[in-house]
C-alpha atoms as a PDB file:
ATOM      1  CA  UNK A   1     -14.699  -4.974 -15.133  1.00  0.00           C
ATOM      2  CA  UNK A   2     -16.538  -4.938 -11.689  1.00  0.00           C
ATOM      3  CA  UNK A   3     -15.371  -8.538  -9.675  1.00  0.00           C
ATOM      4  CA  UNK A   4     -18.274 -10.840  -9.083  1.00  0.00           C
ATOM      5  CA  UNK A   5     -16.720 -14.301  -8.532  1.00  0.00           C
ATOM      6  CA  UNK A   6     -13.479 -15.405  -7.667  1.00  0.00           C
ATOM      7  CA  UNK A   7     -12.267 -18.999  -7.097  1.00  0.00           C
ATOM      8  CA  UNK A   8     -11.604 -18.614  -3.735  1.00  0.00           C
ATOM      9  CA  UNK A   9     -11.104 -22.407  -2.812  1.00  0.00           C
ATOM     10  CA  UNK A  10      -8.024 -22.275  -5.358  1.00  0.00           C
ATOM     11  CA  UNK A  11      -6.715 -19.283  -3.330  1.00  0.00           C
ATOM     12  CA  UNK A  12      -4.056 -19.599  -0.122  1.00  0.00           C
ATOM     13  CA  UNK A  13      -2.345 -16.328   0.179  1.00  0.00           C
ATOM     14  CA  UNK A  14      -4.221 -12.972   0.100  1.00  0.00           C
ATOM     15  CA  UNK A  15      -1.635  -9.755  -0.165  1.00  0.00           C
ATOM     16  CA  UNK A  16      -3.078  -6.256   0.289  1.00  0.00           C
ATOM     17  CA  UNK A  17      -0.952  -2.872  -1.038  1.00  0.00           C
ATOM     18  CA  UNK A  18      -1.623  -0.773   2.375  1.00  0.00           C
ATOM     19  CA  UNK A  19      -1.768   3.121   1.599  1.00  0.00           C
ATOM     20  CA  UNK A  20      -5.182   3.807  -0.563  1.00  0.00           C
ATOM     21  CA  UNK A  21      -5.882   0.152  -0.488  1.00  0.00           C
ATOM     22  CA  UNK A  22      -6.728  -0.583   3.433  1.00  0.00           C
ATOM     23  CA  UNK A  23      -7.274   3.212   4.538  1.00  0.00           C
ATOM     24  CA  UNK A  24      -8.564   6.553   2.501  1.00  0.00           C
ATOM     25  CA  UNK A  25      -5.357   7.825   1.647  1.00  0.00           C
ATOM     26  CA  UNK A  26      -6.927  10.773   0.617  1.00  0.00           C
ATOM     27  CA  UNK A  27      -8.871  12.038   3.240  1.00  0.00           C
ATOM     28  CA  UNK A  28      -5.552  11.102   5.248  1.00  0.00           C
ATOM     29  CA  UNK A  29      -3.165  13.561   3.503  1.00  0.00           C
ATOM     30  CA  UNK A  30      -6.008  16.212   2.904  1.00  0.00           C
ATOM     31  CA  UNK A  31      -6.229  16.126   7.042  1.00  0.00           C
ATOM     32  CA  UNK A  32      -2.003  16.718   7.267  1.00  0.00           C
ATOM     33  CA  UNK A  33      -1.595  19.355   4.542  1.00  0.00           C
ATOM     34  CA  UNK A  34      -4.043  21.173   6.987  1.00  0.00           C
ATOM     35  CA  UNK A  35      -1.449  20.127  10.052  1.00  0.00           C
ATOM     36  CA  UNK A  36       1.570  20.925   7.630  1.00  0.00           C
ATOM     37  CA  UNK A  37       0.012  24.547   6.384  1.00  0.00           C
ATOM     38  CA  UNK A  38      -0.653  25.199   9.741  1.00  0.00           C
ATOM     39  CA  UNK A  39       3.311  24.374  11.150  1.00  0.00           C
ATOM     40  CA  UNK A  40       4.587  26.354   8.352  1.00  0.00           C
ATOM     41  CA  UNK A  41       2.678  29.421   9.566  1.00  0.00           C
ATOM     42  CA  UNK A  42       3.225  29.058  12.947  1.00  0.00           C
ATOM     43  CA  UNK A  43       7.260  28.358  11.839  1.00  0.00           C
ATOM     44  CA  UNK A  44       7.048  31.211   9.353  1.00  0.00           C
ATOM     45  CA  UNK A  45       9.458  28.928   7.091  1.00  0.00           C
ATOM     46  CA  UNK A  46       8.131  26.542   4.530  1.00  0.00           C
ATOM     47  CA  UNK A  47      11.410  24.171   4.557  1.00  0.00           C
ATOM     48  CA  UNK A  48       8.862  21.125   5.457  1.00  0.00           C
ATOM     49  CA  UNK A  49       6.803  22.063   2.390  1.00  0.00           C
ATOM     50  CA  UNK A  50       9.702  22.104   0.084  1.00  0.00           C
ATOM     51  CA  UNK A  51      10.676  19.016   1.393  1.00  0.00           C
ATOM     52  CA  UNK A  52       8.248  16.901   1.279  1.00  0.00           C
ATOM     53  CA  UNK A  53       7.190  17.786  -1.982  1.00  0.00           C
ATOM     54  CA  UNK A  54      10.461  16.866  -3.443  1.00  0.00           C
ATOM     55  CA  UNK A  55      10.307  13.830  -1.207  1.00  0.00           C
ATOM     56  CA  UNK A  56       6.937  12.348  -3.192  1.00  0.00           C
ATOM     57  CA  UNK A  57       7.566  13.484  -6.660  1.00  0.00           C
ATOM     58  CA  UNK A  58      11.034  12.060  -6.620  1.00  0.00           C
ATOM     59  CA  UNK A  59       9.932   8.804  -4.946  1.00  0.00           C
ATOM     60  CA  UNK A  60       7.307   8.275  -7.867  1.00  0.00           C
ATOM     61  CA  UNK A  61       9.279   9.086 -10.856  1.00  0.00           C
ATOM     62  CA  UNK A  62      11.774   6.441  -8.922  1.00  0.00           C
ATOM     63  CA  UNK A  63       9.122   3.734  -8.806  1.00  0.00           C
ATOM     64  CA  UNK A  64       8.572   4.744 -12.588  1.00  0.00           C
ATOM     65  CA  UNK A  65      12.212   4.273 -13.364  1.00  0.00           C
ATOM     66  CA  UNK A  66      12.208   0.654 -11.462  1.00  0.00           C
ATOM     67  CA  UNK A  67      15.834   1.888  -9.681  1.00  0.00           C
ATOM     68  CA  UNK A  68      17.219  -0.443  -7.838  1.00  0.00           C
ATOM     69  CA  UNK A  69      18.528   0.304  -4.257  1.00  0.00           C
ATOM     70  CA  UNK A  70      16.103   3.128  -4.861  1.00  0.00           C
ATOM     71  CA  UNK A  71      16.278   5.016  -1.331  1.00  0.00           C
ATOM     72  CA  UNK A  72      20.175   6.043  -2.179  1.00  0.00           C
ATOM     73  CA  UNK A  73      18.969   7.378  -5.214  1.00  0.00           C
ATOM     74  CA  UNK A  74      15.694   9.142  -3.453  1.00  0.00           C
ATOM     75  CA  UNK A  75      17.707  10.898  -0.984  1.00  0.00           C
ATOM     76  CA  UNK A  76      20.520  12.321  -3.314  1.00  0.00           C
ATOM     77  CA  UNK A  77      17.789  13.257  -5.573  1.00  0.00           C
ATOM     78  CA  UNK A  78      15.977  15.311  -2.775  1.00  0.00           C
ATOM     79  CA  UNK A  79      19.242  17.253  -1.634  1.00  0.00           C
ATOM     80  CA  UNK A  80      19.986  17.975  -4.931  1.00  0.00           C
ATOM     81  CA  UNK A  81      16.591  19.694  -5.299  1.00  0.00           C
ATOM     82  CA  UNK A  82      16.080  21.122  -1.876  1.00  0.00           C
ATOM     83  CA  UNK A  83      19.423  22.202  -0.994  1.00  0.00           C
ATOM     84  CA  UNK A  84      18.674  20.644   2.251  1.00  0.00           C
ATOM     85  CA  UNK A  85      21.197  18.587   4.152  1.00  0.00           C
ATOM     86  CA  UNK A  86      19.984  14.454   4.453  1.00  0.00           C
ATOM     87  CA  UNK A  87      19.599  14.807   7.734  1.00  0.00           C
ATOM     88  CA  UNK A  88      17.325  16.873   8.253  1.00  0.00           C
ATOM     89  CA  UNK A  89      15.562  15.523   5.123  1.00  0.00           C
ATOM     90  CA  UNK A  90      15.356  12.255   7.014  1.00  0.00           C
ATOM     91  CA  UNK A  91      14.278  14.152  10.018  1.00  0.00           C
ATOM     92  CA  UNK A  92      11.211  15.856   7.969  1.00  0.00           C
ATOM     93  CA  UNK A  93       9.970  12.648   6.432  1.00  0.00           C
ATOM     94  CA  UNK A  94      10.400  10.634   9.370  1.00  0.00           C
ATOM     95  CA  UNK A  95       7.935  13.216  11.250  1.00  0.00           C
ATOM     96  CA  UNK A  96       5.606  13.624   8.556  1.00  0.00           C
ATOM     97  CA  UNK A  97       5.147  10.647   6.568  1.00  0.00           C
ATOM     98  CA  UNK A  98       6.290   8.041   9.079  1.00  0.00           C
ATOM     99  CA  UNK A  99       4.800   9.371  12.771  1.00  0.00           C
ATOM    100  CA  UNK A 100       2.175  12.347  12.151  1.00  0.00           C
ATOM    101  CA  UNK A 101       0.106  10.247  10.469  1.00  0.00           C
ATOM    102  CA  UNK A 102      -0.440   7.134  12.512  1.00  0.00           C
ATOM    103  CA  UNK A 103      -2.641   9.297  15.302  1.00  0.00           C
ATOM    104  CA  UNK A 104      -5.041   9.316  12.442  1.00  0.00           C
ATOM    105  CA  UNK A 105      -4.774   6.240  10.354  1.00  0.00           C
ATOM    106  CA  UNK A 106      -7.060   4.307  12.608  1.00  0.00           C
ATOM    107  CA  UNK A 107     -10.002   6.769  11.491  1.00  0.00           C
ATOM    108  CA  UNK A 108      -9.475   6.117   8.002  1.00  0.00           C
ATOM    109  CA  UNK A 109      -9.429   2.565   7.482  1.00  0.00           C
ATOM    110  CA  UNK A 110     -12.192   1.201   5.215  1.00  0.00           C
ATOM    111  CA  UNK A 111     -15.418  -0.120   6.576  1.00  0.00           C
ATOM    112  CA  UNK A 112     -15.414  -4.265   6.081  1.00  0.00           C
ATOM    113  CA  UNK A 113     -11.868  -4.568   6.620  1.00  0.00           C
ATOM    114  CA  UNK A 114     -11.739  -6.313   9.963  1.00  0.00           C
ATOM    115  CA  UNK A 115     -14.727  -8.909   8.797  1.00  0.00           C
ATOM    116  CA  UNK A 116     -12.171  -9.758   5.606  1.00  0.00           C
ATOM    117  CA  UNK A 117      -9.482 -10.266   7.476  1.00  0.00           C
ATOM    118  CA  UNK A 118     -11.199 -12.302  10.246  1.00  0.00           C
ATOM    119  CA  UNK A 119     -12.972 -14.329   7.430  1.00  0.00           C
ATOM    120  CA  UNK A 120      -9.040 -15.097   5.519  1.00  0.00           C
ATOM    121  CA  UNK A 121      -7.681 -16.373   8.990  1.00  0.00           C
ATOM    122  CA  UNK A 122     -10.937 -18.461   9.561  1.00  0.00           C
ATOM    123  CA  UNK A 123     -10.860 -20.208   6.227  1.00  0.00           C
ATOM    124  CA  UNK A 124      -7.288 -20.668   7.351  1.00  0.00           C
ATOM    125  CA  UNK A 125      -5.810 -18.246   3.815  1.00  0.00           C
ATOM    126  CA  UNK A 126      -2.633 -16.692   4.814  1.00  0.00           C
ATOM    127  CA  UNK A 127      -2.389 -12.982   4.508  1.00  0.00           C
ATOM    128  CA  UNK A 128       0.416 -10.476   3.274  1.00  0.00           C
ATOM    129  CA  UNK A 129       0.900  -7.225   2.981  1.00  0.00           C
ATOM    130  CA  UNK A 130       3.350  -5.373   0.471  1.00  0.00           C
ATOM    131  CA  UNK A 131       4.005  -2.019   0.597  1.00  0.00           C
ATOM    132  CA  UNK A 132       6.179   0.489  -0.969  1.00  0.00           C
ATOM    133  CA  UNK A 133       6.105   2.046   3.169  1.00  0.00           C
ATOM    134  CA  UNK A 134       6.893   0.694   6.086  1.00  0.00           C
ATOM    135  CA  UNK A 135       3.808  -1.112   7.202  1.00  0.00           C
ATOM    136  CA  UNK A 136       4.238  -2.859  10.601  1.00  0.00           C
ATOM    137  CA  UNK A 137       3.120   0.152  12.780  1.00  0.00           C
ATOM    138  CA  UNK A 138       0.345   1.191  10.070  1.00  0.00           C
ATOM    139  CA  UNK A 139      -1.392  -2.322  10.564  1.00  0.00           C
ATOM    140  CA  UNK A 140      -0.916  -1.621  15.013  1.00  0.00           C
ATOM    141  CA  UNK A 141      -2.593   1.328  14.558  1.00  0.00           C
ATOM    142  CA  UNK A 142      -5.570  -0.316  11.983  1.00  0.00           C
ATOM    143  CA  UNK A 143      -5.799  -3.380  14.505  1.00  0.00           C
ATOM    144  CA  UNK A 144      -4.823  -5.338  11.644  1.00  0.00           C
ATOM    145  CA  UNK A 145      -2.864  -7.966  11.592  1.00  0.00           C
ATOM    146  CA  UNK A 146      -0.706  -9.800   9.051  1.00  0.00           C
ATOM    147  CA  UNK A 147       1.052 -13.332   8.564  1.00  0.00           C
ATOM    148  CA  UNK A 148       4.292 -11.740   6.051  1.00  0.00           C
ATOM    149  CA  UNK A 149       4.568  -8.148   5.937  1.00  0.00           C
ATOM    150  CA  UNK A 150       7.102  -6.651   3.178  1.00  0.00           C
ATOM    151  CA  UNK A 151       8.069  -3.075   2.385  1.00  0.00           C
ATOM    152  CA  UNK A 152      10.217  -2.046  -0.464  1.00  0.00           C
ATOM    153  CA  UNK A 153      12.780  -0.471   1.630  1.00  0.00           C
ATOM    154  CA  UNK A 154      13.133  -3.657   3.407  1.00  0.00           C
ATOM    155  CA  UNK A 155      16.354  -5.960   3.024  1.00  0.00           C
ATOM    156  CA  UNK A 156      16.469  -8.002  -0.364  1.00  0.00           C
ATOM    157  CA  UNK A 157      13.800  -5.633  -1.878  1.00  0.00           C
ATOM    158  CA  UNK A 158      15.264  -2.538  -2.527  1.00  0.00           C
ATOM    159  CA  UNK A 159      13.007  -1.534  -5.662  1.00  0.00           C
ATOM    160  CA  UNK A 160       9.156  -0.228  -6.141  1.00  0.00           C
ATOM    161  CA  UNK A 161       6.098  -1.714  -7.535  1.00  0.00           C
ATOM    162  CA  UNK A 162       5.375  -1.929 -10.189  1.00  0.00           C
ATOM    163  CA  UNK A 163       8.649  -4.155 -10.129  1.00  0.00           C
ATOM    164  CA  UNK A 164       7.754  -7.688  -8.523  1.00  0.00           C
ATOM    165  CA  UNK A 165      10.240  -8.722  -6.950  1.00  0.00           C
ATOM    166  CA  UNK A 166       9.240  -8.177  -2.932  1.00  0.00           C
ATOM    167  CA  UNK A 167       5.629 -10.166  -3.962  1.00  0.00           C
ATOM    168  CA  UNK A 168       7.685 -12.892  -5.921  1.00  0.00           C
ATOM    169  CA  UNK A 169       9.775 -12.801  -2.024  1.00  0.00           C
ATOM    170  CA  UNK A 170       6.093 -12.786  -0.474  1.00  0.00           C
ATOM    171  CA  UNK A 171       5.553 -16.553  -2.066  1.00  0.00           C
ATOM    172  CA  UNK A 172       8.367 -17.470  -1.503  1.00  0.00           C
ATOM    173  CA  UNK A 173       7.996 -16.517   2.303  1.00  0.00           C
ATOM    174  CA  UNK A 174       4.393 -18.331   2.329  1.00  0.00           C
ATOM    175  CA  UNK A 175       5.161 -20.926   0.534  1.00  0.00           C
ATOM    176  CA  UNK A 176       2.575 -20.794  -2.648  1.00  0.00           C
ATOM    177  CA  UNK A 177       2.541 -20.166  -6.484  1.00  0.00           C
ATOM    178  CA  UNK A 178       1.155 -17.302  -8.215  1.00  0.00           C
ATOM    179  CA  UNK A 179      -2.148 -19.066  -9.322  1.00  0.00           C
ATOM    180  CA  UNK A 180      -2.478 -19.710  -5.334  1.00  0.00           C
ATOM    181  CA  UNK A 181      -2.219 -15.953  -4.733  1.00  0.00           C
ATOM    182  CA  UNK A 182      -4.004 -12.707  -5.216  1.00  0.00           C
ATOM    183  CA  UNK A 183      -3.254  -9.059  -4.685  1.00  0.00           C
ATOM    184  CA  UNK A 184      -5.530  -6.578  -3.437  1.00  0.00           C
ATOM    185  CA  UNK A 185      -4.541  -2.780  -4.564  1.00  0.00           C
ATOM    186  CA  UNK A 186      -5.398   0.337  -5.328  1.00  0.00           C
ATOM    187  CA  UNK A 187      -2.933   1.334  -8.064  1.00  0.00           C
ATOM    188  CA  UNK A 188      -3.210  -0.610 -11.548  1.00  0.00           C
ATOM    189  CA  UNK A 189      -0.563   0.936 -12.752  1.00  0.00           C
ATOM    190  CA  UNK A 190       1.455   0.059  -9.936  1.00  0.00           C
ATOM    191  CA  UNK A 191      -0.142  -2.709  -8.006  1.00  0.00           C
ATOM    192  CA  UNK A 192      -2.049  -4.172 -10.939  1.00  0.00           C
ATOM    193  CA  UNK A 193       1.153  -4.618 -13.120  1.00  0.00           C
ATOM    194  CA  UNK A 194       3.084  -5.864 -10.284  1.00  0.00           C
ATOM    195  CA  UNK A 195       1.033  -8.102  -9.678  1.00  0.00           C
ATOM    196  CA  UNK A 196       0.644  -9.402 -13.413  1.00  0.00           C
ATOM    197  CA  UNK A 197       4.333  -9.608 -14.250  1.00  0.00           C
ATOM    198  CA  UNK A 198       4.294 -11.981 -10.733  1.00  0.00           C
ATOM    199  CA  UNK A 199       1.469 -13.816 -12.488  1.00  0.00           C
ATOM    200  CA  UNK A 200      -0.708 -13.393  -9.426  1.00  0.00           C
ATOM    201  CA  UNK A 201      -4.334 -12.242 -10.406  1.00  0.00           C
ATOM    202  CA  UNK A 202      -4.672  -8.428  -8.940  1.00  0.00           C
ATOM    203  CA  UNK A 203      -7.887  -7.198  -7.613  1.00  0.00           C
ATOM    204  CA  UNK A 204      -8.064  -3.201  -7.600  1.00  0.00           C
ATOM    205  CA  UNK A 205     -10.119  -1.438  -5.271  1.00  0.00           C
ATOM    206  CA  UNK A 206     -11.520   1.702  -6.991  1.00  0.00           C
ATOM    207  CA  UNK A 207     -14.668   3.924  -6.955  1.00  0.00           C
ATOM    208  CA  UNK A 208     -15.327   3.504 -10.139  1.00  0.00           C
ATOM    209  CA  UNK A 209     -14.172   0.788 -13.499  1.00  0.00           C
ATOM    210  CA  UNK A 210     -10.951   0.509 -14.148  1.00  0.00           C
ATOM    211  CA  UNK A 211     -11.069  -0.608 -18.096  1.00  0.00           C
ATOM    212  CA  UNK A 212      -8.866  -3.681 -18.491  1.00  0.00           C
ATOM    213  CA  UNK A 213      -8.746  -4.550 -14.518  1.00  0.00           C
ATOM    214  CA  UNK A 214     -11.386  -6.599 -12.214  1.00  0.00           C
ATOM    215  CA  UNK A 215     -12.586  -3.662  -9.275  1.00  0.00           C
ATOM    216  CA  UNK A 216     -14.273  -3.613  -6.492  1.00  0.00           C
ATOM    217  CA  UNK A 217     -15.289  -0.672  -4.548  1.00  0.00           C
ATOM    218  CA  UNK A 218     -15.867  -1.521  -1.059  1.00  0.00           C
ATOM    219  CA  UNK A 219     -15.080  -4.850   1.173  1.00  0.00           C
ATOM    220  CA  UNK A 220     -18.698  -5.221   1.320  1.00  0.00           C
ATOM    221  CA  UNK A 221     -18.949  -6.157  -2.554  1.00  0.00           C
ATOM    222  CA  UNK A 222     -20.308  -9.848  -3.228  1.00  0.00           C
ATOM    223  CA  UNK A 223     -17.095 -11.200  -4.484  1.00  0.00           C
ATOM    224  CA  UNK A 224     -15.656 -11.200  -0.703  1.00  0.00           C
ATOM    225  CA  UNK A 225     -18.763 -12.691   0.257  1.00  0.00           C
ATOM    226  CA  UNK A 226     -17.405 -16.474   0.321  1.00  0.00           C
ATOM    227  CA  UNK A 227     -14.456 -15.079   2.646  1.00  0.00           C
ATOM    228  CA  UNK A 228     -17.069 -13.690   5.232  1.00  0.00           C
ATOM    229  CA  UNK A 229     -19.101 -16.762   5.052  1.00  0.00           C
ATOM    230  CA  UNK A 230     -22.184 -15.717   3.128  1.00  0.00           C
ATOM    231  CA  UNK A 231     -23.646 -17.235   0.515  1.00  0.00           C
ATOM    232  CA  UNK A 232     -23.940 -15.873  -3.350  1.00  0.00           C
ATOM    233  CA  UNK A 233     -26.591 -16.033  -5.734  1.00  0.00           C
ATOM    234  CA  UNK A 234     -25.763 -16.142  -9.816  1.00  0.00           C
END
């Protein structure tokens, strides 16, 4: 179902899902493998590799398992498979998936983005961002900015979408009720039910239909038009 009209007057509190949602995630970790392929070659050791591999499977069969207090569980998980000590497990993903990537981020972010956002502030809508990452250097690097930012490793969270409990933390934080609030993602299965079991309505960015889910493909699309200040027809 492709979004053509949402009751934006009703709406006070706009969250956005950050990787995949507000930047092509894709083209994002197709530019590191090359930087990754090329360290291991130059380090003639593919430790890195192993490691980070481990690191993204485990983390999503976590999120599928809802566990709470999920990162103790991530890490034993990883040096369990890996064989590798935390530390330098920590030291791998910290490089990798925390600080490679933000030299690039900025050349990824969708096209509309900064109109959207501009548009939400005007119109006086508050916006939030949760994440299963760390966001608050992400949105720096985007020139984004944010009015309640919320990762799931953060204090009080401590569990993945789809579980909702750091967006039912979000409206709390902001001060509004589900039917007040709407999610922008990129996962259904993730963002979409997390934001259903919240009761919030999700809207899931996507190339293509999602069957069962409202979509939109780029920040262009009509139903954001009201947010930029255009008018809509039909």
């Amino acid at each position: 179902m492709i979004a053509r009209n949402v009751d934006w007057g009703s709406i006070h509190f706009v969250v956005f899902d950050v990787d995949g949602t507000l930047y092509n995630q894709r083209r994002l970790r197709l530019r590191m493998a090359g930087e990754l392929i090329a360290d291991a070659v130059a380090r003639r050791g593919s430790t890195n590799l192993r490691v980070l591999r481990a690191y993204r499977s485990l983390r999503e069969a976590i999120g599928e398992e809802e566990i709470d207090d999920f990162q103790a569980s991530l890490m034993a998980r990883i040096v369990a498979q890996t064989g590798e000590p935390a530390e330098r497990i920590e030291a791998i993903v910290s490089e990798w998936i925390g600080r490679r990537p933000l030299a690039h981020i900025a050349s990824y972010r969708y096209d509309g983005l900064a109109e959207l956002f501009a548009g939400l502030k005007r119109q006086n809508k508050a916006i939030g961002i949760y994440s299963d990452y760390p966001a608050d250097e992400k949105l720096q690097r985007m020139n984004l900015s944010a009015d309640y930012i919320l990762a799931a490793s953060d204090p009080g969270v401590g569990i993945q979408k789809p579980h909702p409990r750091g967006l039912h933390m979000l409206m709390q934080r902001a001060g509004v009720g589900p039917a007040q609030t709407v999610l922008i993602g990129d996962r259904p299965e993730r963002d979409g039910v997390a934001a259903r079991r919240a009761g919030v309505l999700p809207l899931i960015r996507s190339d293509e239909p999602r069957e069962g889910w409202v979509t939109f493909s780029t920040y262009s699309d009509s139903v954001f038009a009201a947010l930029r200040g255009e008018e809509t027809s039909g």
